[in-house]
C-alpha atoms as a PDB file:
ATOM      1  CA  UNK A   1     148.507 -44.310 -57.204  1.00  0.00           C
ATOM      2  CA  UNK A   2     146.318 -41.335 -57.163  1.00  0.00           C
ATOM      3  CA  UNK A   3     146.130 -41.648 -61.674  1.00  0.00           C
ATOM      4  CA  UNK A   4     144.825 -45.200 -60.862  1.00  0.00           C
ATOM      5  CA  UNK A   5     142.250 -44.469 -58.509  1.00  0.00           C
ATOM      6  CA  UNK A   6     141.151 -41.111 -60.649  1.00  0.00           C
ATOM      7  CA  UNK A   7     140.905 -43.171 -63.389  1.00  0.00           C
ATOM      8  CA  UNK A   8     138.903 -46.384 -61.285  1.00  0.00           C
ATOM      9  CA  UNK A   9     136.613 -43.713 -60.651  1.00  0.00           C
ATOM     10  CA  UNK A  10     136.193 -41.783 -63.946  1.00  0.00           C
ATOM     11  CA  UNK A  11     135.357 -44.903 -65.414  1.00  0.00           C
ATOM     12  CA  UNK A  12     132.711 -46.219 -62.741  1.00  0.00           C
ATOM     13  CA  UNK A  13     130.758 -43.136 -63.166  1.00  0.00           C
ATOM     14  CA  UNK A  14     128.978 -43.842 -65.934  1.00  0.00           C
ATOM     15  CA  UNK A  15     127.907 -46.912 -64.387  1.00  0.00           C
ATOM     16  CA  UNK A  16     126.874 -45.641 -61.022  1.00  0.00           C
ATOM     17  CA  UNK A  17     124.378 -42.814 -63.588  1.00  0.00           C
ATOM     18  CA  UNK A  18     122.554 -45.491 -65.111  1.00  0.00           C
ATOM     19  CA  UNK A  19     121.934 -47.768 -61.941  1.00  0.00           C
ATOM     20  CA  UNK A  20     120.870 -44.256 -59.978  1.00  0.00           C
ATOM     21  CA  UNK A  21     118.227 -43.722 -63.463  1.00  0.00           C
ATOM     22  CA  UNK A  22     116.295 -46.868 -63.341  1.00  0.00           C
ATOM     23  CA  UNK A  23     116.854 -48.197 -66.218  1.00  0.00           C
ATOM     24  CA  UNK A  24     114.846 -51.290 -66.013  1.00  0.00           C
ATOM     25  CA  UNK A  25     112.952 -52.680 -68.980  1.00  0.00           C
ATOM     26  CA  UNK A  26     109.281 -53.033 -69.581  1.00  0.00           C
ATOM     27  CA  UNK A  27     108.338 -56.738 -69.033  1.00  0.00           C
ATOM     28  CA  UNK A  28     104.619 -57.713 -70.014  1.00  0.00           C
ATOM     29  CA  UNK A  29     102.928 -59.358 -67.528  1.00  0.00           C
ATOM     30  CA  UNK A  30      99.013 -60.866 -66.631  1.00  0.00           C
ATOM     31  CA  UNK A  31      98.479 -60.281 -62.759  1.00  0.00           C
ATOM     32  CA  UNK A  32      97.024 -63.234 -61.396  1.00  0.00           C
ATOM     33  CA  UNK A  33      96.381 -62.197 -57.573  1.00  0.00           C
ATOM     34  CA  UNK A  34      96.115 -58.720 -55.887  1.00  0.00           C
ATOM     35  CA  UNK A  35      96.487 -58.774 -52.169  1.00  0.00           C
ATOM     36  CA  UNK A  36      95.812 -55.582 -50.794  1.00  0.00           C
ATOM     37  CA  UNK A  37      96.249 -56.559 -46.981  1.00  0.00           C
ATOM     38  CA  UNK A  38     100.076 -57.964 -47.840  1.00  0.00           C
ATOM     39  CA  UNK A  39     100.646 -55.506 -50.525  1.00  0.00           C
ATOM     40  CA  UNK A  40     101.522 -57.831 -52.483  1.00  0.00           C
ATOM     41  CA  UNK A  41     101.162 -58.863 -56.694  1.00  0.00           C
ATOM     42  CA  UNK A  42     101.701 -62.078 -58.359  1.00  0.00           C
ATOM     43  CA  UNK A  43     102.135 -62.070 -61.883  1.00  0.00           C
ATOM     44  CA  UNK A  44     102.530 -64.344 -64.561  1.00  0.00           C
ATOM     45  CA  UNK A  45     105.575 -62.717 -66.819  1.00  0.00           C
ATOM     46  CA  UNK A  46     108.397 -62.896 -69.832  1.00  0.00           C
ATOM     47  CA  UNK A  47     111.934 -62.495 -68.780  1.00  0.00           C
ATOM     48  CA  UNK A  48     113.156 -59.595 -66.517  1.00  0.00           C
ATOM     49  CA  UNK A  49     116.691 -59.021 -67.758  1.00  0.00           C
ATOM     50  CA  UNK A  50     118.101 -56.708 -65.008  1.00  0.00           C
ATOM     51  CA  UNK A  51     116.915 -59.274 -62.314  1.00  0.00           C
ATOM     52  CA  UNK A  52     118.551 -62.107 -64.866  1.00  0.00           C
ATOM     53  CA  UNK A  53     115.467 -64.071 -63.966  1.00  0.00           C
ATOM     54  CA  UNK A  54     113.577 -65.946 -66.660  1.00  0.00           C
ATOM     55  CA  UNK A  55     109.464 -65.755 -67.210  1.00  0.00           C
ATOM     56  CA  UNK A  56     107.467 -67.571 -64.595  1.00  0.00           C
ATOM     57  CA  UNK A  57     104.642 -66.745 -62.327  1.00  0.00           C
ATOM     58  CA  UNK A  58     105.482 -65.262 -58.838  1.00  0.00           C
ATOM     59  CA  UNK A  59     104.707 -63.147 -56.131  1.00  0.00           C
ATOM     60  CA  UNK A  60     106.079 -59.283 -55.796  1.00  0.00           C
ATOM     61  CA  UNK A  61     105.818 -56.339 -53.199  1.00  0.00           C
ATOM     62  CA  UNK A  62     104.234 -53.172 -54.939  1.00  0.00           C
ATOM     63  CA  UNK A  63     103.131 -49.768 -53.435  1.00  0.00           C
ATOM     64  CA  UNK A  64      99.499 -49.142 -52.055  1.00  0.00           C
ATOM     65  CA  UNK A  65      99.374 -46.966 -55.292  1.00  0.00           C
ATOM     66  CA  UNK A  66     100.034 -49.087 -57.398  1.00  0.00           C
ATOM     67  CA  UNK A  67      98.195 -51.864 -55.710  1.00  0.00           C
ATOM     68  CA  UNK A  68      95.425 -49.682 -55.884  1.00  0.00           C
ATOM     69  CA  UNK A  69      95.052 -50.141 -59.749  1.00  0.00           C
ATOM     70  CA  UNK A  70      96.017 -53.482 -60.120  1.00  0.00           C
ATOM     71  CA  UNK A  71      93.363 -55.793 -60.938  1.00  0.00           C
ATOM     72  CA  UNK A  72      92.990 -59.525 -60.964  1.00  0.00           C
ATOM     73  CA  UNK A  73      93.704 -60.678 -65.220  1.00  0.00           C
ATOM     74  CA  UNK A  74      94.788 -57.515 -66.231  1.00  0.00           C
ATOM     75  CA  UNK A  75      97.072 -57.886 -69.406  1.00  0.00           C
ATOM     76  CA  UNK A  76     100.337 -55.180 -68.082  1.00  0.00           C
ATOM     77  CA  UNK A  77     103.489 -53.848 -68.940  1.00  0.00           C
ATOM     78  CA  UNK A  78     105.394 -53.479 -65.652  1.00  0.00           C
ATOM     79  CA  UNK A  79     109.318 -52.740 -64.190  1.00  0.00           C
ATOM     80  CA  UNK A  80     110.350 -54.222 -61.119  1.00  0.00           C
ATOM     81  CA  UNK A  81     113.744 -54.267 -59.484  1.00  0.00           C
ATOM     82  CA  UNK A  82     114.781 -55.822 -56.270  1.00  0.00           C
ATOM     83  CA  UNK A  83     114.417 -53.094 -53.017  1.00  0.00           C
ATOM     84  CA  UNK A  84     115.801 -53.922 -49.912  1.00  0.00           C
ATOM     85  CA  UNK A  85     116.166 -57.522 -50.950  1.00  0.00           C
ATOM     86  CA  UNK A  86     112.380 -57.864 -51.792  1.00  0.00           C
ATOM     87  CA  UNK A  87     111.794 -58.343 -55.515  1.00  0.00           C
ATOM     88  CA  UNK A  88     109.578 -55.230 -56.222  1.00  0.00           C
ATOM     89  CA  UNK A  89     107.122 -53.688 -58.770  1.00  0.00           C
ATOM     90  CA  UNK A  90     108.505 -50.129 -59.937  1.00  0.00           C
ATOM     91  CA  UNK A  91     105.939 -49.118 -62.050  1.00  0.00           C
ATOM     92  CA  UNK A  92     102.700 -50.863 -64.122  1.00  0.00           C
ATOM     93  CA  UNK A  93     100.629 -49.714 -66.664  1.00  0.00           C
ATOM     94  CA  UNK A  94      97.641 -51.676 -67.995  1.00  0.00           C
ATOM     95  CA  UNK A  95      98.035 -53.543 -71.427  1.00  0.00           C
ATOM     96  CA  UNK A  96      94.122 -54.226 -71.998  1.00  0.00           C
END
């Protein structure tokens, strides 16, 4: 009993370190609307793998940061992941 649940765990660790480093992939975007008040993005984008969602355009929360540098038909690369349920913007970085 206490083999199988060493081993359960020895083998789940590797998976718990690369959900805990954020391993989600650039996706290239074009941001469509910034809404500062909601804090809120939508973008027009390719596939996001780790959210097994395919490319369409839609809406997403994002930091005042990163808000802050967004800009209406700006060409990105971005990450997003889903936080608390809300599908989220991780990081951006301008394309143009």
């Amino acid at each position: 009993m206490l083999r199988t649940l060493l081993l359960t765990l020895a083998l789940s660790l590797p998976v718990l370190g690369v959900h805990a480093q954020g391993t989600a992939p650039k996706v290239d975007g074009e941001i469509r609307k910034v809404d500062a008040t909601t804090g809120k993005l939508t973008i027009r984008h390719g596939d996001i793998p780790n959210l097994q969602m395919s490319g369409m355009t839609m809406v997403f929360k994002a930091a005042p940061d990163i808000i802050g540098r967004a800009h209406e038909g700006e060409k990105i690369s971005f990450t997003a992941d889903r936080i608390d349920g809300a599908l989220t913007v991780t990081s951006l970085e301008s394309r143009n």
